[in-house]
Protein backbone atom coordinates (compact mmCIF):
# COMPACT_ATOMS: atom_id res chain seq x y z
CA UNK A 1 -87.28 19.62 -106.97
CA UNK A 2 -84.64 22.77 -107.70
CA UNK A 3 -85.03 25.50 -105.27
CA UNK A 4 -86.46 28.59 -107.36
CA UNK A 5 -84.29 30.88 -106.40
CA UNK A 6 -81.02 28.98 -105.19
CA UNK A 7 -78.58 30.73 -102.35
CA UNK A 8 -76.37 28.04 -101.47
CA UNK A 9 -75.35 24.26 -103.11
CA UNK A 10 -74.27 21.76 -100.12
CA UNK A 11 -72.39 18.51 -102.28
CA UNK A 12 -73.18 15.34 -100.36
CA UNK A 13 -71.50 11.84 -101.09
CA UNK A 14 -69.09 9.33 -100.39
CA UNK A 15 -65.62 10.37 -99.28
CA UNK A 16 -63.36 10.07 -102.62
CA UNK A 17 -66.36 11.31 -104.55
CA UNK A 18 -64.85 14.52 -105.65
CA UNK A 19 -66.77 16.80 -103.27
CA UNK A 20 -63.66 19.08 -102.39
CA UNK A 21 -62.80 19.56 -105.79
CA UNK A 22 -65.83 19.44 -107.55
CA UNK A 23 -67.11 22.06 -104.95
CA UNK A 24 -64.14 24.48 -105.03
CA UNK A 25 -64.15 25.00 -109.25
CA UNK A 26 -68.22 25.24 -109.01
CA UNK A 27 -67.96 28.08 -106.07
CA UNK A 28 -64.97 29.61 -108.85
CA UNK A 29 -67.40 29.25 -111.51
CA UNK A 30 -70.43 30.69 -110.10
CA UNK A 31 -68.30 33.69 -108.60
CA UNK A 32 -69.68 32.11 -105.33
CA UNK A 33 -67.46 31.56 -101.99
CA UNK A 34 -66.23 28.19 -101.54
CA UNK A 35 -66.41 25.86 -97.92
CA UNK A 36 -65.09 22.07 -97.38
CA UNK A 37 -66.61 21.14 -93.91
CA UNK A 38 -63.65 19.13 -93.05
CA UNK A 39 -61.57 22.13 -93.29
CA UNK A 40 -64.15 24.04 -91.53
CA UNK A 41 -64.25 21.80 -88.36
CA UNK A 42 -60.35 21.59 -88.87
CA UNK A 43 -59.98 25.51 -88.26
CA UNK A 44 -62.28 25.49 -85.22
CA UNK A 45 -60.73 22.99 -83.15
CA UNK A 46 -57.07 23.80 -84.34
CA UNK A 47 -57.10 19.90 -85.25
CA UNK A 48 -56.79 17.80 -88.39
CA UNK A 49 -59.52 15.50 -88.44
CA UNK A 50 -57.33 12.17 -88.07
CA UNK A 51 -56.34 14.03 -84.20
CA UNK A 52 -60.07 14.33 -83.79
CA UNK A 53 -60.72 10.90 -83.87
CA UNK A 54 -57.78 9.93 -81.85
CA UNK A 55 -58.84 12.01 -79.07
CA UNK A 56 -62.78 12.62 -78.92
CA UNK A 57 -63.57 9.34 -81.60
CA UNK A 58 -65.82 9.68 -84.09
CA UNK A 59 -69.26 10.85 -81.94
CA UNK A 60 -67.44 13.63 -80.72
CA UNK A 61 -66.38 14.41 -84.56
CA UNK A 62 -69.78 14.24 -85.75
CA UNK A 63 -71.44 16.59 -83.16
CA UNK A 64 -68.73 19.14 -84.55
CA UNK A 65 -69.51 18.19 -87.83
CA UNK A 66 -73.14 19.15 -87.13
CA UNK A 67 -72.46 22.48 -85.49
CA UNK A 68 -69.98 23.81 -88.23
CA UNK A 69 -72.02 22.05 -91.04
CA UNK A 70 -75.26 24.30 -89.54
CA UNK A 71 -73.15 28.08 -89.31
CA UNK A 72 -72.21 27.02 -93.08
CA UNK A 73 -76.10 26.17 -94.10
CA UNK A 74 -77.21 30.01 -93.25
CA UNK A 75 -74.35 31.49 -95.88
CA UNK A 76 -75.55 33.01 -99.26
CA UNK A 77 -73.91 32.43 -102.80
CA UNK A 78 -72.23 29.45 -101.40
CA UNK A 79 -70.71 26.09 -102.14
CA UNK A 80 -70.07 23.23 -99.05
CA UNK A 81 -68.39 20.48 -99.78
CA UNK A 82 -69.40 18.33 -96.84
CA UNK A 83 -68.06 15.00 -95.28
CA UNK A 84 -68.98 11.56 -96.22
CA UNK A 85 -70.53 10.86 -93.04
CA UNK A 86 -72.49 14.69 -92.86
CA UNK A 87 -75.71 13.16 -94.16
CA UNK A 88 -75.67 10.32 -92.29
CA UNK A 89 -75.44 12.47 -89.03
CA UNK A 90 -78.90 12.14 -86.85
CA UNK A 91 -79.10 15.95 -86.17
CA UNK A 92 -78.78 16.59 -90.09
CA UNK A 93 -81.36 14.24 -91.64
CA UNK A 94 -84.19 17.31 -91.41
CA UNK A 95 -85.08 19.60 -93.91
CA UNK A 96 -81.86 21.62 -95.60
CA UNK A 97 -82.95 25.73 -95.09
CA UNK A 98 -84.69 27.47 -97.90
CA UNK A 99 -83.06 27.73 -100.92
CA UNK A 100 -80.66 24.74 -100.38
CA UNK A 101 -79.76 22.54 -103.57
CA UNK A 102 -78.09 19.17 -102.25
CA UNK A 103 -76.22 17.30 -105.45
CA UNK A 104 -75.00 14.07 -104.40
CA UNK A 105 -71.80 13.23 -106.07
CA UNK A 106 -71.90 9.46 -106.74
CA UNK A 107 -68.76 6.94 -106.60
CA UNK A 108 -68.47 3.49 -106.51
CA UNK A 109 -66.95 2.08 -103.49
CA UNK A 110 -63.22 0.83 -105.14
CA UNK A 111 -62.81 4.35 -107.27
CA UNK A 112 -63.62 5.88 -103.86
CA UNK A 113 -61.31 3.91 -101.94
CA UNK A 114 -58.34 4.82 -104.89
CA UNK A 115 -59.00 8.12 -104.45
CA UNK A 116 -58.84 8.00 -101.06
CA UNK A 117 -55.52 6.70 -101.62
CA UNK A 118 -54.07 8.43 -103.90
CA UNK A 119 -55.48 11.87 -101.40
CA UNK A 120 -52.69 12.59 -99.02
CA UNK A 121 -55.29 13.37 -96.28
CA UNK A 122 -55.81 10.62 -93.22
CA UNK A 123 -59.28 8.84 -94.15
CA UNK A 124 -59.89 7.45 -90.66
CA UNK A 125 -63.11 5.95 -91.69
CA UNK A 126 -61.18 3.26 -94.17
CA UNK A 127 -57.74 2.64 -91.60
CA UNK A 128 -58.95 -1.09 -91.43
CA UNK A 129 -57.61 -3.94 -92.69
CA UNK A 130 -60.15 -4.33 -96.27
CA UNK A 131 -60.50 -0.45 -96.87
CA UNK A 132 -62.94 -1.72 -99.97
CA UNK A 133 -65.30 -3.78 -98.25
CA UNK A 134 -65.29 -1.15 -95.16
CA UNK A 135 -66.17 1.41 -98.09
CA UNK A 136 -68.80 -1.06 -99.43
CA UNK A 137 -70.30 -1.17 -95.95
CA UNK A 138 -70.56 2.38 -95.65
CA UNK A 139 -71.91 3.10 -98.68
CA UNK A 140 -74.85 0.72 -98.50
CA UNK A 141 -75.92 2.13 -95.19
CA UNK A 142 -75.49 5.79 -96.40
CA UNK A 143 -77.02 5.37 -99.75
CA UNK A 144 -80.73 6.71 -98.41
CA UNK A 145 -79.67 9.57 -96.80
CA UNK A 146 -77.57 10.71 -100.40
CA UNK A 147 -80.57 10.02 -102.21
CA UNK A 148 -82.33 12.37 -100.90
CA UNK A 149 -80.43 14.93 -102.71
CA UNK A 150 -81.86 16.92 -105.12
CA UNK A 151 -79.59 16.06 -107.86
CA UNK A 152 -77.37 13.21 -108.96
CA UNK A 153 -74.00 13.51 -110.67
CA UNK A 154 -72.21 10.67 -110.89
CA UNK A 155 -68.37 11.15 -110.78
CA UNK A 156 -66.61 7.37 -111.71
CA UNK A 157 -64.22 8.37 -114.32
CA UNK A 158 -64.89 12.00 -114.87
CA UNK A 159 -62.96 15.20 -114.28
CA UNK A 160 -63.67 17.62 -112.03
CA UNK A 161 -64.29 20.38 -114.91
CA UNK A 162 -66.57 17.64 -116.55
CA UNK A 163 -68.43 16.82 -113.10
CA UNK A 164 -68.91 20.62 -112.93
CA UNK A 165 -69.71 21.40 -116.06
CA UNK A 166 -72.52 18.97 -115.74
CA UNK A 167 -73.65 20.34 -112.82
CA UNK A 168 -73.78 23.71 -114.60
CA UNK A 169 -75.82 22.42 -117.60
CA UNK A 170 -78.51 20.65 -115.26
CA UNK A 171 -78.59 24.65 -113.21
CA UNK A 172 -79.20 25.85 -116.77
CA UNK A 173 -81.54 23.74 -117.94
CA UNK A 174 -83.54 24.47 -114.79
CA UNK A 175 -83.30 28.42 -114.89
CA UNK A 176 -80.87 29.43 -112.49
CA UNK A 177 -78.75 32.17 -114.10
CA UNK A 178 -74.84 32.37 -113.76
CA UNK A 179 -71.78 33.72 -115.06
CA UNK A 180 -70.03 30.56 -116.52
CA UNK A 181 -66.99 32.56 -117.07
């Protein structure tokens, strides 16, 4: 169910599925500030994520992931574009605060993994040997936790302006007022 009154939208989904992008034009188009956790956990440890799991691994990267991902859930008129692996964290699978609408941006596994690819950020979830099947993997144990979004969009083949225009419609449809520019 849509919050009544919404204060922030955290975008949930598979790496690749367009939450960076789809979250930054939304934020723009909403007149709302815009956050990608990755960058977020970036700026705090003056690393880039691929140096985080060289030196700490990926448990250390998640606890951070937490942490920053929780200072970004108490900001109003705001858009976070969170990590693939955010929802699947243990500490995050409570309740989102008040006022908290979670769209899950859907992609299939091999449009995720060309993304991915064609992104010139490190993806050190998919530096194995079958990227695709590792995505496959991933995806079918994180599928629960996305579905407990509020809202579905899926992204395969779609611009960003379409993914977000979509997102607007649904927002409209449902009462929430904006300035769609």
């Amino acid at each position: 169910m849509i919050p009544p009154t919404i204060s922030r939208i955290v975008l949930v989904g598979f790496m690749g599925a367009g939450k960076t992008s789809v979250g930054r034009r939304l934020a723009e188009r909403l007149g709302w500030r815009f956050f990608d956790l990755d960058a977020e956990v970036e700026r705090k440890t003056g690393l880039s994520i691929e140096e985080i799991f060289d030196r700490w691994g990926e448990d250390r990267f998640r606890v951070l992931e937490v942490e920053v991902g929780n200072l970004l859930l108490v900001e109003t008129e705001a858009v976070v574009a969170t990590g693939g692996g955010w929802a699947a964290s243990p500490e995050r699978r409570g309740e989102l605060p008040a006022g908290t609408l979670s769209i899950w941006l859907r992609v299939h596994p091999e449009e995720a993994v060309r993304r991915a690819q064609d992104d010139a950020r490190a993806r050190p979830m998919l530096d194995v040997e079958d990227p695709i099947e590792r995505a496959r993997e991933l995806l079918i144990e994180r599928t629960p936790l996305y579905e407990a979004a509020t809202l579905r969009v899926d992204t395969e083949g779609r611009a960003v302006d379409d993914v977000t225009s979509r997102i607007l419609e649904i927002l409209e449809t449902h009462g929430m007022e904006f300035d769609p520019e």
